[in-house]
PDB file of N, CA and C in Angstrom:
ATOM      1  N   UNK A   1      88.774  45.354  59.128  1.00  0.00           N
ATOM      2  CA  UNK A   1      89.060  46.605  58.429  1.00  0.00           C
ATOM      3  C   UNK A   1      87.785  47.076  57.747  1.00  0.00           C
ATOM      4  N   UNK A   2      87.348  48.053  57.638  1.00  0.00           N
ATOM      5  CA  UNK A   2      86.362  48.780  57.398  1.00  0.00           C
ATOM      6  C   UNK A   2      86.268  49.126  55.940  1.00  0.00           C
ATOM      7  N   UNK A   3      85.132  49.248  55.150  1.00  0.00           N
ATOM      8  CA  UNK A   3      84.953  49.693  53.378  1.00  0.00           C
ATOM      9  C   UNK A   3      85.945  51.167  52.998  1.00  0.00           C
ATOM     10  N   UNK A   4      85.732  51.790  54.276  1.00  0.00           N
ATOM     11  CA  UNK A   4      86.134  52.980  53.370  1.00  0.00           C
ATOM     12  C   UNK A   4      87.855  53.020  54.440  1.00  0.00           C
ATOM     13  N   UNK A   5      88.141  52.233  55.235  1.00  0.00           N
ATOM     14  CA  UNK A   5      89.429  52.391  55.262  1.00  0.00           C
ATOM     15  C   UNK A   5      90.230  51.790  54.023  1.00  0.00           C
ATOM     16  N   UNK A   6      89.108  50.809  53.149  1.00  0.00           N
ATOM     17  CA  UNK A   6      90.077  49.942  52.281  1.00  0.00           C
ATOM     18  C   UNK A   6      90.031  50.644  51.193  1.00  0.00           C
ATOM     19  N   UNK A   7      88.907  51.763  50.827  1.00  0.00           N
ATOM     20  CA  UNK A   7      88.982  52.710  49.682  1.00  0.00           C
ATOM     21  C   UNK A   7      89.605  53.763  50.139  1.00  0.00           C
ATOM     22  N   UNK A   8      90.221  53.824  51.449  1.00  0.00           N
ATOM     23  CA  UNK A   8      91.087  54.999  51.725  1.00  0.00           C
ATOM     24  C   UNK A   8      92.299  54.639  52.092  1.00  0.00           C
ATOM     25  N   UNK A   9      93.302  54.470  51.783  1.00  0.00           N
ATOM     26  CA  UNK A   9      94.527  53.813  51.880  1.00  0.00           C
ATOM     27  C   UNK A   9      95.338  54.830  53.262  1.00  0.00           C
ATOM     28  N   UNK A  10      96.136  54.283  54.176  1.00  0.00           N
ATOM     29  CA  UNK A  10      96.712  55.533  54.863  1.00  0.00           C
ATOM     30  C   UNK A  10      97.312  55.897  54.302  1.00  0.00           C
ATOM     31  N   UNK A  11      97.830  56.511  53.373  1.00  0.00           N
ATOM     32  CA  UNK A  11      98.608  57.298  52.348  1.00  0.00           C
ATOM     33  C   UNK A  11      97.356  58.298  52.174  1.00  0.00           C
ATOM     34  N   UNK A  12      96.432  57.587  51.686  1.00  0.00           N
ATOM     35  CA  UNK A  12      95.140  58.781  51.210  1.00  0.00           C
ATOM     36  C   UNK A  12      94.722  59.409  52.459  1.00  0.00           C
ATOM     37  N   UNK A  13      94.648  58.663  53.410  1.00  0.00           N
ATOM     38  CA  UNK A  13      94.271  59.345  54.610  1.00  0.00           C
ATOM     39  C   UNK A  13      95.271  60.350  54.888  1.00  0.00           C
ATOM     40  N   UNK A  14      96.557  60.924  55.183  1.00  0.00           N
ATOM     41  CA  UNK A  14      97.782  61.491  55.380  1.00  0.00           C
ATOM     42  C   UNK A  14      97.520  62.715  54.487  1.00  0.00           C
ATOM     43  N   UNK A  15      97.361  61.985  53.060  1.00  0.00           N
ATOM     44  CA  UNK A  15      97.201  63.206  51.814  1.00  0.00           C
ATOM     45  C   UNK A  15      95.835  63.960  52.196  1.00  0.00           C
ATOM     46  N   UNK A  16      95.105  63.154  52.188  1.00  0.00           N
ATOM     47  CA  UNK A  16      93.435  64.116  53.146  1.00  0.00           C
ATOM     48  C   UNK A  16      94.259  65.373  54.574  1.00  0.00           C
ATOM     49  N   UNK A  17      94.542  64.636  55.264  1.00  0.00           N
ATOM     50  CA  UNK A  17      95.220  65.191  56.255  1.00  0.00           C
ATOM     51  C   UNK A  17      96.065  66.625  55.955  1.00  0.00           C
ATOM     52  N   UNK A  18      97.396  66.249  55.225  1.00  0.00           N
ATOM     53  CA  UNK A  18      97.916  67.330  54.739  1.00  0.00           C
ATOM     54  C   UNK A  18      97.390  68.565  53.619  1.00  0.00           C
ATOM     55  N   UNK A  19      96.404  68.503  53.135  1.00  0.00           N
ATOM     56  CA  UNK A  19      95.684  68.963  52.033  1.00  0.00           C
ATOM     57  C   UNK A  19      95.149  69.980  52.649  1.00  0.00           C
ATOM     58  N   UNK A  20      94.694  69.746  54.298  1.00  0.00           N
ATOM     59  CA  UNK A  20      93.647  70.612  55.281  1.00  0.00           C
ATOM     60  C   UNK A  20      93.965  71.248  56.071  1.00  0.00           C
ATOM     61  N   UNK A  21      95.288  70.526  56.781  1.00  0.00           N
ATOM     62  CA  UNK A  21      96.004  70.474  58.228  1.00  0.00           C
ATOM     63  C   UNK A  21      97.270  71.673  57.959  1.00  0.00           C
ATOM     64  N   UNK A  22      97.550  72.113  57.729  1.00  0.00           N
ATOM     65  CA  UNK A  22      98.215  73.441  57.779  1.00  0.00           C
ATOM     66  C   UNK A  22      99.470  72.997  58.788  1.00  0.00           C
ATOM     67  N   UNK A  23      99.210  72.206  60.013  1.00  0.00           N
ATOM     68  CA  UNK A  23     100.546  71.941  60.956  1.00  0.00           C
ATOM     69  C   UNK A  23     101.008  71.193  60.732  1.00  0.00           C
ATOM     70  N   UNK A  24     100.514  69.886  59.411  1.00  0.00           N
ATOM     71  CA  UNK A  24     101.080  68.920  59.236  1.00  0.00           C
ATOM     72  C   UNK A  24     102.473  69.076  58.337  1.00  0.00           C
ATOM     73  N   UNK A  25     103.236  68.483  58.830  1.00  0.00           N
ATOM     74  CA  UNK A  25     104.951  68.563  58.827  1.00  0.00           C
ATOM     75  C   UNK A  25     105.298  67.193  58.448  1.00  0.00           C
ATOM     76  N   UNK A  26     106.320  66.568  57.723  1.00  0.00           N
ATOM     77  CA  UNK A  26     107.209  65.987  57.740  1.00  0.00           C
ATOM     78  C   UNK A  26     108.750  66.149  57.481  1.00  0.00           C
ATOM     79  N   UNK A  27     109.197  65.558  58.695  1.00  0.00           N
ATOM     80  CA  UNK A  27     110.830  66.250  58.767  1.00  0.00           C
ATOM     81  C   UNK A  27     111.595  64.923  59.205  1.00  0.00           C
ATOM     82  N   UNK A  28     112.422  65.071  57.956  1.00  0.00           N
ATOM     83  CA  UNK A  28     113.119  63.316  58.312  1.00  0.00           C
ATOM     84  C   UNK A  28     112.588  62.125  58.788  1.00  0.00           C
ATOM     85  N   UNK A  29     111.602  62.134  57.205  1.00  0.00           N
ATOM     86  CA  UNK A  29     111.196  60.896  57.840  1.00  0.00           C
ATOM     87  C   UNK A  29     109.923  60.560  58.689  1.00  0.00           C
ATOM     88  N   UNK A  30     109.558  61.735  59.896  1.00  0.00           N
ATOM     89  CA  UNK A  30     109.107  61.597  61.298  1.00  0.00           C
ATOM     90  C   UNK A  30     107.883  62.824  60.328  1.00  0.00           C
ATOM     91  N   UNK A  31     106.412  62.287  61.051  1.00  0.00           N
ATOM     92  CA  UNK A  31     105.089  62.671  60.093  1.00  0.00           C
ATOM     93  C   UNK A  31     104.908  63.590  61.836  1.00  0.00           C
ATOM     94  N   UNK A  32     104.280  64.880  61.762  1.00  0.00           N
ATOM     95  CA  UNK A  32     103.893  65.575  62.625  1.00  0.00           C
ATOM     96  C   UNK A  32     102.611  66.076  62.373  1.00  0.00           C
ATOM     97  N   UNK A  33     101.941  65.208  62.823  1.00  0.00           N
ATOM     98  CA  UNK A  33     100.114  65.056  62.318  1.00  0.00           C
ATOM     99  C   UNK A  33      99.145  65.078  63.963  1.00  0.00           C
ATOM    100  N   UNK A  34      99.513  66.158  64.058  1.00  0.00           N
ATOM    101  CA  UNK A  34      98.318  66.274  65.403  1.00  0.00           C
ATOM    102  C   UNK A  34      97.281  65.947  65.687  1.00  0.00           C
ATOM    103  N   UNK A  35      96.480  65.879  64.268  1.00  0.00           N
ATOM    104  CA  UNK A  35      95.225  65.471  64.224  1.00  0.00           C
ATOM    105  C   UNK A  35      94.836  64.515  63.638  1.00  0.00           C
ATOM    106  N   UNK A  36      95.693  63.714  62.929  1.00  0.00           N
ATOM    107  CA  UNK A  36      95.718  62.283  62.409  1.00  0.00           C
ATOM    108  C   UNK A  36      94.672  61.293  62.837  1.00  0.00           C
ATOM    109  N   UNK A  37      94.956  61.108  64.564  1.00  0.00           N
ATOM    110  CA  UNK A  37      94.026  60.112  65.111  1.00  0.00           C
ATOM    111  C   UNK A  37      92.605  60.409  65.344  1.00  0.00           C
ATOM    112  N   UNK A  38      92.183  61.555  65.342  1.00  0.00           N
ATOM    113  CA  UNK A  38      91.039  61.800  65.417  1.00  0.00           C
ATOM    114  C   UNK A  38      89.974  61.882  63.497  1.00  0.00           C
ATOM    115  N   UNK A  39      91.093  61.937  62.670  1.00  0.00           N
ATOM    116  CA  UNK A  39      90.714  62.410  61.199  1.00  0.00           C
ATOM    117  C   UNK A  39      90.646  60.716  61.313  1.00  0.00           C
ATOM    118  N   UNK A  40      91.592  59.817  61.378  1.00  0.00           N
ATOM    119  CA  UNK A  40      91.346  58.377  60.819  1.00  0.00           C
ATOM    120  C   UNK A  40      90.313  57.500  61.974  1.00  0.00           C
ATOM    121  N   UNK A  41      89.853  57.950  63.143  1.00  0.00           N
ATOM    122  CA  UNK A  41      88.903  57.745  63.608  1.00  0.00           C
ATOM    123  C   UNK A  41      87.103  57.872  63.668  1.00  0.00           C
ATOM    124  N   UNK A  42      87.176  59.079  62.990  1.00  0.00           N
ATOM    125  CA  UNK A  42      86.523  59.172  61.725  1.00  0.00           C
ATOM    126  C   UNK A  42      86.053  58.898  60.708  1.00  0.00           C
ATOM    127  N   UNK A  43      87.174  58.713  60.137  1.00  0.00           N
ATOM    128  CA  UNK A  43      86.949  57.245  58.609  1.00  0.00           C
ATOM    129  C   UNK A  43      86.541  56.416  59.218  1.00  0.00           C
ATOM    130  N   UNK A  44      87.222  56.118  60.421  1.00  0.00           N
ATOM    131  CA  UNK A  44      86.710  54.547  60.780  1.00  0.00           C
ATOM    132  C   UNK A  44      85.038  54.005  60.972  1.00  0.00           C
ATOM    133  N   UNK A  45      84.944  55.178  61.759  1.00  0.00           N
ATOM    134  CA  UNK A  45      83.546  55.288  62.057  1.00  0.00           C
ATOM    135  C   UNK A  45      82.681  55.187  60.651  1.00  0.00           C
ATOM    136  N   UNK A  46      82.990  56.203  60.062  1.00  0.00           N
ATOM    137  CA  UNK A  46      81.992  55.796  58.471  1.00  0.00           C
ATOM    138  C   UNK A  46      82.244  54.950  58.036  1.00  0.00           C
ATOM    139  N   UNK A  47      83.380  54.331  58.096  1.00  0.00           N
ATOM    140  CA  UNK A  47      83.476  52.669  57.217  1.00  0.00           C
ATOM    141  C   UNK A  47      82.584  51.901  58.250  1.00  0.00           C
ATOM    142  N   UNK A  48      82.757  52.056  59.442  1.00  0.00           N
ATOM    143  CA  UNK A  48      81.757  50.658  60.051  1.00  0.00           C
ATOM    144  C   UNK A  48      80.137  51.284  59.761  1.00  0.00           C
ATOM    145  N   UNK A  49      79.839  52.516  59.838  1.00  0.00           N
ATOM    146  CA  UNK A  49      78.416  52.867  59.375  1.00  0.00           C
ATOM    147  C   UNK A  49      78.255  51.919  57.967  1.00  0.00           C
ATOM    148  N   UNK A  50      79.134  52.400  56.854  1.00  0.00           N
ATOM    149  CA  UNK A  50      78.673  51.911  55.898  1.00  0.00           C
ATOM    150  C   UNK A  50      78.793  50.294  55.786  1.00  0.00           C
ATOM    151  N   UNK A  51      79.349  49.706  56.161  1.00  0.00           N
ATOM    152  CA  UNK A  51      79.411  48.363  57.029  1.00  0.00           C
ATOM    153  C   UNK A  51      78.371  47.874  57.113  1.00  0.00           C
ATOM    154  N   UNK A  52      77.313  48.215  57.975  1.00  0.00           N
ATOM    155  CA  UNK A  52      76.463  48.121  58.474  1.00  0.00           C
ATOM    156  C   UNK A  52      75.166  48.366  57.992  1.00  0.00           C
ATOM    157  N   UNK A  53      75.632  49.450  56.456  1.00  0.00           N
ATOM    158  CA  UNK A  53      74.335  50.069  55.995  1.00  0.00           C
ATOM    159  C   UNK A  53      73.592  51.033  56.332  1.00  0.00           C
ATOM    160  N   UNK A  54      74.583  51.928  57.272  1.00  0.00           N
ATOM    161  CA  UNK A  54      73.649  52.972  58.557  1.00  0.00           C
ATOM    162  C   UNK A  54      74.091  54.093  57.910  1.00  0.00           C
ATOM    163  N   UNK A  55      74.949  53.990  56.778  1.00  0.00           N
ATOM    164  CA  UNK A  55      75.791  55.345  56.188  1.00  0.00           C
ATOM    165  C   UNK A  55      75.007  55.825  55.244  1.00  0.00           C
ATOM    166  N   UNK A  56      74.423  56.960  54.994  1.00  0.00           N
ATOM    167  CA  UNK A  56      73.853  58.019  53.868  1.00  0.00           C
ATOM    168  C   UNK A  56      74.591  58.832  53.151  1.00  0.00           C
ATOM    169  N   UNK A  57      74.439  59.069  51.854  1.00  0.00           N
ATOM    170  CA  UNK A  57      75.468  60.200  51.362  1.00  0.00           C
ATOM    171  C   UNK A  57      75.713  61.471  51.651  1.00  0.00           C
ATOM    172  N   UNK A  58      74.054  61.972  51.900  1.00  0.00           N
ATOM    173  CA  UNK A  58      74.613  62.886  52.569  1.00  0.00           C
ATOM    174  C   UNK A  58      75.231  63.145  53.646  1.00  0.00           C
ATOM    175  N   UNK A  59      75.142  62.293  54.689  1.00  0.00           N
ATOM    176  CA  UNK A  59      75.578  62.348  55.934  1.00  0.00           C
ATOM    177  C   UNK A  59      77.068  62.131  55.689  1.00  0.00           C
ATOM    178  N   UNK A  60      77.459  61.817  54.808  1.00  0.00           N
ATOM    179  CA  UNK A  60      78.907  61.263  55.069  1.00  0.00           C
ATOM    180  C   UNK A  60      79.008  62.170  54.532  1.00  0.00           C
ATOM    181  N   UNK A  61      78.387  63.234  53.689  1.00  0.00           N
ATOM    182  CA  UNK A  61      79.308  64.629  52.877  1.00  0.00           C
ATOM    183  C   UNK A  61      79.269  65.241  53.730  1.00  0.00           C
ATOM    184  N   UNK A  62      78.568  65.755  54.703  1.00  0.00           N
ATOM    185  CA  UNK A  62      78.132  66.307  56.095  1.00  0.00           C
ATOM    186  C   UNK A  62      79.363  66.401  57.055  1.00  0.00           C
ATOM    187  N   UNK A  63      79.692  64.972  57.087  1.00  0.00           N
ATOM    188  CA  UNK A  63      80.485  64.612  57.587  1.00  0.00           C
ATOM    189  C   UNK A  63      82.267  65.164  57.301  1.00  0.00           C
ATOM    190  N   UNK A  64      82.564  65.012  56.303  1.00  0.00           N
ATOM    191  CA  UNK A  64      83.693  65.198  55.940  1.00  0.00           C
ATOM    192  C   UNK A  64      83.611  66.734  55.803  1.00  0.00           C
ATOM    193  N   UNK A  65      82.752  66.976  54.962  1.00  0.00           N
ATOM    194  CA  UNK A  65      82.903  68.766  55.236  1.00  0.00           C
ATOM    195  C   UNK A  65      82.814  69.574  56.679  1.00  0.00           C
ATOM    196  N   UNK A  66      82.519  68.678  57.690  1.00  0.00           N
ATOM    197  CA  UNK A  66      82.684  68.840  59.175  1.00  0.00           C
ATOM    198  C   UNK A  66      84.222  68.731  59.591  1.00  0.00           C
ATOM    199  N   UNK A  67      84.729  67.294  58.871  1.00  0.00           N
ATOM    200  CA  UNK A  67      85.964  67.085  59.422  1.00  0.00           C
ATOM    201  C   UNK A  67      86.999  68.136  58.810  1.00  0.00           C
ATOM    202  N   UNK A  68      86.916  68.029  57.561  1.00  0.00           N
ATOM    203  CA  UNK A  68      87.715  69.578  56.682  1.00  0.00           C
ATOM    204  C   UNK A  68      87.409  70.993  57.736  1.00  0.00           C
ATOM    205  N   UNK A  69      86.533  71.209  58.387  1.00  0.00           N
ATOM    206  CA  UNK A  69      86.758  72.288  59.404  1.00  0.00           C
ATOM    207  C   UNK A  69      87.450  71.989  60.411  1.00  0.00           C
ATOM    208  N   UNK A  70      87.518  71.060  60.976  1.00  0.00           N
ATOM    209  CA  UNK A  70      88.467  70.083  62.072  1.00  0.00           C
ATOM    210  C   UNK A  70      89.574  70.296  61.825  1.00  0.00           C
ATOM    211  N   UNK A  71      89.800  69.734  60.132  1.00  0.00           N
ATOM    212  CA  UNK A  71      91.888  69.661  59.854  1.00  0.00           C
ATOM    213  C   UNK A  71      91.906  71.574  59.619  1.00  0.00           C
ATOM    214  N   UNK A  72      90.694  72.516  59.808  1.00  0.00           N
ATOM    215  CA  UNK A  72      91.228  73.917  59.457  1.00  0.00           C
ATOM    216  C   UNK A  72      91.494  74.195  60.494  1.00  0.00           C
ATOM    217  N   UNK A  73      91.061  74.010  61.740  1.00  0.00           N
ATOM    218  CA  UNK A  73      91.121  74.290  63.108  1.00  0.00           C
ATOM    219  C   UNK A  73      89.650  75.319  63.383  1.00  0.00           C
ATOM    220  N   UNK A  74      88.475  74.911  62.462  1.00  0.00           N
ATOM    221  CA  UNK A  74      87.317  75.557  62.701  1.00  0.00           C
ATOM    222  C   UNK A  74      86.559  74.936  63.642  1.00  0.00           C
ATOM    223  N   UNK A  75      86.888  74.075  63.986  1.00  0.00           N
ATOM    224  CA  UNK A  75      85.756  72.660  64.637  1.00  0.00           C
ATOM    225  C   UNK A  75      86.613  71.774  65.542  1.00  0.00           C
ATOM    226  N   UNK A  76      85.577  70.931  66.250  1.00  0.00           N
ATOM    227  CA  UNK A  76      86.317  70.196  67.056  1.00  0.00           C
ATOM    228  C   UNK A  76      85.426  68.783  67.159  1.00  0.00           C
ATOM    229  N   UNK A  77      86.457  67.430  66.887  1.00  0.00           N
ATOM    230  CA  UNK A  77      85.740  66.490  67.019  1.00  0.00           C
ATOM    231  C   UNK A  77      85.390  65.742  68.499  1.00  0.00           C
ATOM    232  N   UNK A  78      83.867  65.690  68.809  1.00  0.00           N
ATOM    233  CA  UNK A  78      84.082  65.107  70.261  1.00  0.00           C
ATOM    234  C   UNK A  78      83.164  63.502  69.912  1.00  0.00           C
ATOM    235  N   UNK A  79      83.546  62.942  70.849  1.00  0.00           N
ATOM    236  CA  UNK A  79      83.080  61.466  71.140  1.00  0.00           C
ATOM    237  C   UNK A  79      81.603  61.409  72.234  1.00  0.00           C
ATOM    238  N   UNK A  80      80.663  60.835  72.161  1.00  0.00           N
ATOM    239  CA  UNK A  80      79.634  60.607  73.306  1.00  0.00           C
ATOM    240  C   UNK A  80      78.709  59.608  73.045  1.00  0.00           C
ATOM    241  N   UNK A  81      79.255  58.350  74.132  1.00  0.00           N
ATOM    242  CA  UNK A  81      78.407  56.784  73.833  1.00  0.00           C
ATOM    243  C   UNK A  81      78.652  56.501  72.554  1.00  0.00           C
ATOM    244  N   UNK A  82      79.921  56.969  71.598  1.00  0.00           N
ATOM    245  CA  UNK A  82      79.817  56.082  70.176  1.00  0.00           C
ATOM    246  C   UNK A  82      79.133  56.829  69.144  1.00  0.00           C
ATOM    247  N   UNK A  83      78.879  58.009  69.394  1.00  0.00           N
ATOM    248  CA  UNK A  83      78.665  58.884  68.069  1.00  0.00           C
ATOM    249  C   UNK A  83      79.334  60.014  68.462  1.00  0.00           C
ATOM    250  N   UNK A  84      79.552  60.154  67.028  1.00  0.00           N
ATOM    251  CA  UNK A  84      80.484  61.746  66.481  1.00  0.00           C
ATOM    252  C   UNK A  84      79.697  63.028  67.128  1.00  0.00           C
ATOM    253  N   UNK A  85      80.529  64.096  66.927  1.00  0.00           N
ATOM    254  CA  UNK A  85      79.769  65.586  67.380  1.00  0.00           C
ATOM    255  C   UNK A  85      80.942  66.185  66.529  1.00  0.00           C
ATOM    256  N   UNK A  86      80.563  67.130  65.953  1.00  0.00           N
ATOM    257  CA  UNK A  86      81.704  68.507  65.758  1.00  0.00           C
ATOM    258  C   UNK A  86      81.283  69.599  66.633  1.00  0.00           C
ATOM    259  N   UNK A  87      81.832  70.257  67.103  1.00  0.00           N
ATOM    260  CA  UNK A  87      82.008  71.642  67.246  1.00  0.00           C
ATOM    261  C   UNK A  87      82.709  72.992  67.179  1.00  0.00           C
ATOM    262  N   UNK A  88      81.652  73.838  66.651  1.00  0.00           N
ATOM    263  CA  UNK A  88      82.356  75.060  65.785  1.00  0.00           C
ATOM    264  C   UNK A  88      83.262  75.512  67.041  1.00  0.00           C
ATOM    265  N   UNK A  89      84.458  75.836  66.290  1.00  0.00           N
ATOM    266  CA  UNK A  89      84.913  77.101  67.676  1.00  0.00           C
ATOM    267  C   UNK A  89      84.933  78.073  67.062  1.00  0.00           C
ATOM    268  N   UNK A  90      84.915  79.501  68.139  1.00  0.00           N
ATOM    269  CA  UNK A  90      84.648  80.590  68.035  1.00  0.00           C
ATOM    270  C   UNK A  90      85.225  81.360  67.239  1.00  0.00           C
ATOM    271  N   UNK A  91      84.645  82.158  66.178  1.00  0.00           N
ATOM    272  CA  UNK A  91      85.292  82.666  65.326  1.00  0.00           C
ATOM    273  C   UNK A  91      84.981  81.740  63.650  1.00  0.00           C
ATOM    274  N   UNK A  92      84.315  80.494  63.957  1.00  0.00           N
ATOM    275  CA  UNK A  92      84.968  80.067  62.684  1.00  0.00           C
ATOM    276  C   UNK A  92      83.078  79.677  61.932  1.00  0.00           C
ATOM    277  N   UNK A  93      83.570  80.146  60.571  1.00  0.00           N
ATOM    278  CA  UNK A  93      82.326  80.196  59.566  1.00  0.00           C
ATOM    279  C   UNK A  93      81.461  79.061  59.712  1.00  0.00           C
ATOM    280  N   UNK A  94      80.186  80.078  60.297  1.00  0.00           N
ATOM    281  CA  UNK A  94      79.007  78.863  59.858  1.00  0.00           C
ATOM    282  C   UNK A  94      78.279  78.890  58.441  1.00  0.00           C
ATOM    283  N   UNK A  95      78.366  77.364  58.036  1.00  0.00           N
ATOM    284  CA  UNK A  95      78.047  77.107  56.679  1.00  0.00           C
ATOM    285  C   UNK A  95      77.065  76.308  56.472  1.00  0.00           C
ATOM    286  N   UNK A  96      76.401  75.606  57.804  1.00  0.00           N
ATOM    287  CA  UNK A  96      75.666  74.363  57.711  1.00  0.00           C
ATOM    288  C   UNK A  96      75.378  75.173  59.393  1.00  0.00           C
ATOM    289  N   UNK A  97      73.638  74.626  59.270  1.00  0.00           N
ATOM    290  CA  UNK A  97      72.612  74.544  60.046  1.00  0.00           C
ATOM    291  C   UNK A  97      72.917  74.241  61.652  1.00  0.00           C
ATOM    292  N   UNK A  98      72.932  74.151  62.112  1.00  0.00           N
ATOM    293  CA  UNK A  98      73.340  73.593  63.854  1.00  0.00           C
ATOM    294  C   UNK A  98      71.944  73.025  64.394  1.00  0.00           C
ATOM    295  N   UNK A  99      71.880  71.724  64.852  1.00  0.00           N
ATOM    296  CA  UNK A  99      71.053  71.010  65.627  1.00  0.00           C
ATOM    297  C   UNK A  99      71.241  70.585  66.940  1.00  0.00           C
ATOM    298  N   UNK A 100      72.390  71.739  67.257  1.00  0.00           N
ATOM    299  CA  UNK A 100      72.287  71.181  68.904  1.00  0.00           C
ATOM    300  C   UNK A 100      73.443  70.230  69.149  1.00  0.00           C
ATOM    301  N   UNK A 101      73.604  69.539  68.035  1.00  0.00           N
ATOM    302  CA  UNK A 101      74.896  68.215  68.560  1.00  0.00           C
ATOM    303  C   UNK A 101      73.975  67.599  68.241  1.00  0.00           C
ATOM    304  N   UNK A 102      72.500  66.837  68.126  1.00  0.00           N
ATOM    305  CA  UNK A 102      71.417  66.457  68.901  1.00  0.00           C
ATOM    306  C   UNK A 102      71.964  64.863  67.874  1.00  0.00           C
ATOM    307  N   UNK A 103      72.307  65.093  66.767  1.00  0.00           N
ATOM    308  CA  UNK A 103      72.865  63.603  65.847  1.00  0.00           C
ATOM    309  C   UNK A 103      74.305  63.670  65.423  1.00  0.00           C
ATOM    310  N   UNK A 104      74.534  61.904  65.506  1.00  0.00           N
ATOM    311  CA  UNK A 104      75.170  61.804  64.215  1.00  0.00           C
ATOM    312  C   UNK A 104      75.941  62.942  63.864  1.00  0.00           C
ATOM    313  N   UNK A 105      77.499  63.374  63.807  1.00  0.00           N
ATOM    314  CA  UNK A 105      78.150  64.025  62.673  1.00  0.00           C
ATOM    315  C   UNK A 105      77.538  65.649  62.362  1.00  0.00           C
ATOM    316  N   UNK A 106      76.297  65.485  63.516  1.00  0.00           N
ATOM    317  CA  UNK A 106      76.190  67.451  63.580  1.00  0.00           C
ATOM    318  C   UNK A 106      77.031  68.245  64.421  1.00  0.00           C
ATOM    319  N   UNK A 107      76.919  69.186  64.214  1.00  0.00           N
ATOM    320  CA  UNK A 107      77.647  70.750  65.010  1.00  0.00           C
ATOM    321  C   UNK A 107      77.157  70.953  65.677  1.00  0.00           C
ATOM    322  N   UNK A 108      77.831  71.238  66.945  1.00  0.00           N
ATOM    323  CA  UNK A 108      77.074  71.662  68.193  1.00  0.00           C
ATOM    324  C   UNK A 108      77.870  73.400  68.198  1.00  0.00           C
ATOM    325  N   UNK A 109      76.650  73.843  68.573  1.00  0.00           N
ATOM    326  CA  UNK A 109      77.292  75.722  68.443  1.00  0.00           C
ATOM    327  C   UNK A 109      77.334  75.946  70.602  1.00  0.00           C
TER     328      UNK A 109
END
């Protein structure tokens, strides 16, 4: 288990989730979180960065203010060889710099 899954409880993760996620629903019981696995895959990833010591602050604020466009439906999280990418979709506010995708937890335009 990872540092920041253990400073992020799935409860906190859910409450992160619903705070952002606009589709997130619960109805009897049954959690309707579309984007759940990709938001706690995420964490995961920064807990093993910081794990490891590979995690920066800023990068992880970078980061989450990436994923908060994700749970808005501004962004999209993609996977390649084991690092993160966001990307903006169309229409949605740029607020931070674009490098191409080229690292780490950047925006690809």
């Amino acid at each position: 288990m990872s540092c920041i899954s253990k400073m992020l409880p799935k409860k906190d993760i859910l409450d992160f989730i619903k705070r952002y996620d606009k589709t997130f629903v619960i109805k009897e019981n049954i959690y309707y979180a579309g984007k759940a696995f990709k938001t706690n895959s995420v964490i995961n990833y920064l807990g093993e960065m910081k794990d490891d010591d590979n995690l920066h602050y800023d990068e992880a604020e970078q980061v989450f203010n990436l994923l908060i466009k994700y749970l808005r439906g501004e962004a999209d999280v993609l996977w390649d060889e084991g690092k993160i990418f966001f990307k903006l979709l169309e229409g949605a506010q740029h607020e931070q710099d674009s490098n191409g995708g080229e690292e780490e937890g950047q925006e690809e335009s």
